[in-house]
N, C-alpha and C. Protein backbone atom coordinates (compact mmCIF):
# COMPACT_ATOMS: atom_id res chain seq x y z
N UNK A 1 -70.78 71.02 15.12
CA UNK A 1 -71.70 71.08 14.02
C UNK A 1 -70.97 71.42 12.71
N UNK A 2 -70.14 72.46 12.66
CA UNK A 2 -69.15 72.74 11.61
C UNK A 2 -68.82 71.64 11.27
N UNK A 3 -68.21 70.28 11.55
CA UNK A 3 -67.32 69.37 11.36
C UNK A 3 -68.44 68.75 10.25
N UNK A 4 -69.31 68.02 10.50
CA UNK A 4 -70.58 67.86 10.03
C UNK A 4 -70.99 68.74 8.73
N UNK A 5 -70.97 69.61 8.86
CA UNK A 5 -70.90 70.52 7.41
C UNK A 5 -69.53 70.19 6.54
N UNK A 6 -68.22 70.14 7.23
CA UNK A 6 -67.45 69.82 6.16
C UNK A 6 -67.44 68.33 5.59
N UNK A 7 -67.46 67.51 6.65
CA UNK A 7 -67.45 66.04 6.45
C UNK A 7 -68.85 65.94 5.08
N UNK A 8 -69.86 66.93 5.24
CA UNK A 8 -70.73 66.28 4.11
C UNK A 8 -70.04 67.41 2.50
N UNK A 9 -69.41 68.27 2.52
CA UNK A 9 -69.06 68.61 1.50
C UNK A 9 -67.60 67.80 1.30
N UNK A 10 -67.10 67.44 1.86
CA UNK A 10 -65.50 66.31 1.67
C UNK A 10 -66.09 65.47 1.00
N UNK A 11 -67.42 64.68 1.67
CA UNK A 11 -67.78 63.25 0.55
C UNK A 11 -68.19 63.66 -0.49
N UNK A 12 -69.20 64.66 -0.62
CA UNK A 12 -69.22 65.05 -1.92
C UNK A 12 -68.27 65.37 -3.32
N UNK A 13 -66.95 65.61 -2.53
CA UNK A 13 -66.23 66.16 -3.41
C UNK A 13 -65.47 64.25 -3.72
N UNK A 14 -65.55 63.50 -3.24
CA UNK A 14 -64.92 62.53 -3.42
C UNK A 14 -65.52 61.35 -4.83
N UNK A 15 -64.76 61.11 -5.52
CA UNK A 15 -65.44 59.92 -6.84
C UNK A 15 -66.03 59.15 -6.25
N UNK A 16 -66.72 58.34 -7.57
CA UNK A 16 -67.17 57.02 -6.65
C UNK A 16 -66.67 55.89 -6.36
N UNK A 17 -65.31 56.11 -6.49
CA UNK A 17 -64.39 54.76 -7.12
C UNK A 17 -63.83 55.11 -5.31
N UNK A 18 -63.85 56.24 -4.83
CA UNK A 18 -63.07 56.58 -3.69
C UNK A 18 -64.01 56.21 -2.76
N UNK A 19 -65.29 56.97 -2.62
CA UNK A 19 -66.24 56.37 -1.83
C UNK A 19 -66.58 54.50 -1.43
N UNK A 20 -66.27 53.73 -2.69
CA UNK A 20 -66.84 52.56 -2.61
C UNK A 20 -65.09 52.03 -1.74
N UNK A 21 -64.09 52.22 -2.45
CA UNK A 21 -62.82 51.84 -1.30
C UNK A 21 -63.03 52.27 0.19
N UNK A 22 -63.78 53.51 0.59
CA UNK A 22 -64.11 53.76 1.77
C UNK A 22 -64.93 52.91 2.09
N UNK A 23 -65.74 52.41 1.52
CA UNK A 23 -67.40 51.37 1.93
C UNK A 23 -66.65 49.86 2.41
N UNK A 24 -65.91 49.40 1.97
CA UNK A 24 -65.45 48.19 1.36
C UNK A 24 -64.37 48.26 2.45
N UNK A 25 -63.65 49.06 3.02
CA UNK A 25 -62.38 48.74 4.18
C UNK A 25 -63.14 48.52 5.25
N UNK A 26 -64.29 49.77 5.31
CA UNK A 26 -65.06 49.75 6.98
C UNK A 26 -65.89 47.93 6.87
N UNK A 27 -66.52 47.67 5.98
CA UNK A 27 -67.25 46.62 5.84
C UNK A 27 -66.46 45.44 6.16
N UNK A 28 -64.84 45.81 5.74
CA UNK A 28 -63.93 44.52 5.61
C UNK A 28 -63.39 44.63 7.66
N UNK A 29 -63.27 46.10 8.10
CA UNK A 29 -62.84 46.29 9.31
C UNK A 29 -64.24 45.97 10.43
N UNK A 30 -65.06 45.91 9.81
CA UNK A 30 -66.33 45.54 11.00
C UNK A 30 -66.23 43.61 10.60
N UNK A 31 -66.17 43.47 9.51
CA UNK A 31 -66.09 41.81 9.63
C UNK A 31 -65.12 40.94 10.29
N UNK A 32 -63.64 42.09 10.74
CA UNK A 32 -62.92 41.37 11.55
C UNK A 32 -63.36 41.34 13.10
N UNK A 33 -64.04 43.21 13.26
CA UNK A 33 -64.34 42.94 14.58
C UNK A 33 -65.63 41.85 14.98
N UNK A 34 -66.30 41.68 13.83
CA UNK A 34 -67.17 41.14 14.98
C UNK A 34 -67.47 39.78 14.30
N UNK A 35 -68.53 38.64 15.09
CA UNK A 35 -68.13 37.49 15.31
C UNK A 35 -69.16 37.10 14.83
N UNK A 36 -70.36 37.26 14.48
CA UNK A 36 -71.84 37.28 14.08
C UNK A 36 -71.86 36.33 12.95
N UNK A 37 -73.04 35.83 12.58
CA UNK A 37 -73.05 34.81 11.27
C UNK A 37 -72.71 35.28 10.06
N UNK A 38 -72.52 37.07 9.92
CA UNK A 38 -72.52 37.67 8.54
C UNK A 38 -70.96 38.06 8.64
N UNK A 39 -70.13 37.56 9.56
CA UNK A 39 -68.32 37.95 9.33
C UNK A 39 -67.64 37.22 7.93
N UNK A 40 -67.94 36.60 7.54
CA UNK A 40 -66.93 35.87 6.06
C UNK A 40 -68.11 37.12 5.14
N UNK A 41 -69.26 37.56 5.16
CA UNK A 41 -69.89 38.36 3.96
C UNK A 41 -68.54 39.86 4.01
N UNK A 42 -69.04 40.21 5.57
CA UNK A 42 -67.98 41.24 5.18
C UNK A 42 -66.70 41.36 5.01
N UNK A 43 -66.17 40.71 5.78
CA UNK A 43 -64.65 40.41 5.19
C UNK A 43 -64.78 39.81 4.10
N UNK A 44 -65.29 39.45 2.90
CA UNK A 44 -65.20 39.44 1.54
C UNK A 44 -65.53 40.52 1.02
N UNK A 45 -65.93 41.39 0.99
CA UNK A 45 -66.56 42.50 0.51
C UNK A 45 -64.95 43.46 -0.09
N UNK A 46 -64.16 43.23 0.45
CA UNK A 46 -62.66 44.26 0.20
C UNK A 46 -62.31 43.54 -0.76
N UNK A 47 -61.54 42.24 -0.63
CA UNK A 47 -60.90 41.82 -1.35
C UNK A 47 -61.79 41.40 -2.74
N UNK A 48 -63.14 41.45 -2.84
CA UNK A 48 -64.15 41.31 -4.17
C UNK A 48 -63.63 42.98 -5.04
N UNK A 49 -64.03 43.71 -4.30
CA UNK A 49 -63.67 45.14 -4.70
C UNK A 49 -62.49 44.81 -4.89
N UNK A 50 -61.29 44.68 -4.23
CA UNK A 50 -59.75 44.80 -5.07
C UNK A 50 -59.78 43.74 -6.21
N UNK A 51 -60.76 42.89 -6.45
CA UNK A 51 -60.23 41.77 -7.73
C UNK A 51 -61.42 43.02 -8.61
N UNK A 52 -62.13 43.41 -8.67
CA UNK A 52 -63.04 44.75 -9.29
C UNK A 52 -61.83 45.66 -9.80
N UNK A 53 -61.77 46.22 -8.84
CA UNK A 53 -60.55 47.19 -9.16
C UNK A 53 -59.42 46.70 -10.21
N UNK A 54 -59.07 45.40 -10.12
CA UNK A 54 -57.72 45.23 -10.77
C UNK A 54 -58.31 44.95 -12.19
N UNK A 55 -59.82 44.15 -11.93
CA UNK A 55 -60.45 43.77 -13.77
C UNK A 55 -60.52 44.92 -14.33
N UNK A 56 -60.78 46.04 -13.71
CA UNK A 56 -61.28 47.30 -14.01
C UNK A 56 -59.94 48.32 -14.83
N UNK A 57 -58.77 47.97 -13.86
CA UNK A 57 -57.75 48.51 -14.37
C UNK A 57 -57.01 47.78 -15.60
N UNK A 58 -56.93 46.77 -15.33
CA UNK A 58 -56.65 45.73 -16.69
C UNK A 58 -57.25 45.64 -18.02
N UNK A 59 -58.50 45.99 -17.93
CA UNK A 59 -59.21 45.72 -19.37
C UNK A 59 -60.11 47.05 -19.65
N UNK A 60 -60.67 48.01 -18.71
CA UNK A 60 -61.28 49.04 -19.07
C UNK A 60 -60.21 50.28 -19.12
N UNK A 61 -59.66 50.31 -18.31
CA UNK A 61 -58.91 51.89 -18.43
C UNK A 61 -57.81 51.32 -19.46
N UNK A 62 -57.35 50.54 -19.88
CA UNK A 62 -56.49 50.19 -21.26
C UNK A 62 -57.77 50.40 -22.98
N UNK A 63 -58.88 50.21 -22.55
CA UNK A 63 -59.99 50.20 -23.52
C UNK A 63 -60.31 52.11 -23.89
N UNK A 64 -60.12 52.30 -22.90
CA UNK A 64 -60.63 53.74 -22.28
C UNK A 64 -59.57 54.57 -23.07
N UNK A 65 -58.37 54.46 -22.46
CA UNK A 65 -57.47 55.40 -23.29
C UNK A 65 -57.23 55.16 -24.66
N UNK A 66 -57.58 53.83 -25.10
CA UNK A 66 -56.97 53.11 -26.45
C UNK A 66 -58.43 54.36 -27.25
N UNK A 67 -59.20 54.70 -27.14
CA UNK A 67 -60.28 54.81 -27.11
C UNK A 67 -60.23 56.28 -27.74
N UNK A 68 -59.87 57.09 -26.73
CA UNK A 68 -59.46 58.80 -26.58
C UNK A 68 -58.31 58.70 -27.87
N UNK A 69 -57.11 58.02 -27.85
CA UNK A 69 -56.02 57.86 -28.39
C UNK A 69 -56.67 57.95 -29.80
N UNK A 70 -57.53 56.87 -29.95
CA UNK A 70 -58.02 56.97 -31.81
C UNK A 70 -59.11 57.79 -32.19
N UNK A 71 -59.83 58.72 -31.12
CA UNK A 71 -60.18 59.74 -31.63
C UNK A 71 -59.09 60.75 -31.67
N UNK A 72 -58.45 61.26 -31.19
CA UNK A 72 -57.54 62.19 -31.03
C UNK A 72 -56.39 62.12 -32.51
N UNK A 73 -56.57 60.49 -32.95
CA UNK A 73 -55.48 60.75 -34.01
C UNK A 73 -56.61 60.94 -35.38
N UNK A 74 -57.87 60.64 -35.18
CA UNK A 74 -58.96 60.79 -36.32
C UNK A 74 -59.28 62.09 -36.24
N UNK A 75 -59.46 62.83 -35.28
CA UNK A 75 -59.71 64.32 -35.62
C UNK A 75 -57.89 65.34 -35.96
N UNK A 76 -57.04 64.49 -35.56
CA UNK A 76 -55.84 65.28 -36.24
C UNK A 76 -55.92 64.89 -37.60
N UNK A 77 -56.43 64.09 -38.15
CA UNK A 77 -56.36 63.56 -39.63
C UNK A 77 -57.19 64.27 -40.30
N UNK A 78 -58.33 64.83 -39.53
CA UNK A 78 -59.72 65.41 -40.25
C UNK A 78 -58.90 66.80 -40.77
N UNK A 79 -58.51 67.28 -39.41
CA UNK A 79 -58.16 68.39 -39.61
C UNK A 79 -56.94 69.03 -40.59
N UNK A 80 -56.10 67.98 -40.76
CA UNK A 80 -55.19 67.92 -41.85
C UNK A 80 -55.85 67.57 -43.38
N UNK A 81 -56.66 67.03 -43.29
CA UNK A 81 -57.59 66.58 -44.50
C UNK A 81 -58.13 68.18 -45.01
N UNK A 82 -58.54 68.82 -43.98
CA UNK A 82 -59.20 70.13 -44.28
C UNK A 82 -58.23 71.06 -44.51
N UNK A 83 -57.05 71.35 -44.38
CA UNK A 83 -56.19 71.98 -44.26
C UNK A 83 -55.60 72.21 -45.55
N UNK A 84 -55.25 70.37 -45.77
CA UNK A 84 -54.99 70.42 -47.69
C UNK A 84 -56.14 70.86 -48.40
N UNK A 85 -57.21 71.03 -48.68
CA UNK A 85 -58.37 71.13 -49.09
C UNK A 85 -58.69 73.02 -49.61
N UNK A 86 -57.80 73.16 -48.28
CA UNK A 86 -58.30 74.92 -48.87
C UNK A 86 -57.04 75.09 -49.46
């Protein structure tokens, strides 16, 4: 029963970017095992998520930091603006 208590505070503590790679291997590992009319849905399901993942890393987390970067140099400017001022 313990195990069960940790296993539900472990997922909790996990992102959702981690959770959905967990969703997406088992989905991709049950579409190899089994033979059923829905095997090409799940074995697509991983490799959709890794072309996700890579659009994701390519154009948002480059957007994302570009992002932080020009606030970070607009509030060093503010603050130098205020600095000469007094």
């Amino acid at each position: 029963m313990k195990i069960l208590y940790f296993l539900q505070w472990w997922w909790k503590k996990l992102d959702t970017w981690q959770k959905l790679w967990m969703v997406a291997s088992f989905s991709f590992g049950a579409g190899l095992a089994n033979d059923g009319p829905y095997k090409m849905y799940l074995i697509s399901v991983l490799p959709a998520f890794v072309l996700l993942s890579v659009i994701k890393w390519a154009c948002w987390d480059g957007v994302k930091n570009a992002w932080l970067e020009y606030n970070k140099e607009q509030e060093h400017l503010i603050s130098i603006m205020k600095n000469k001022g007094s």
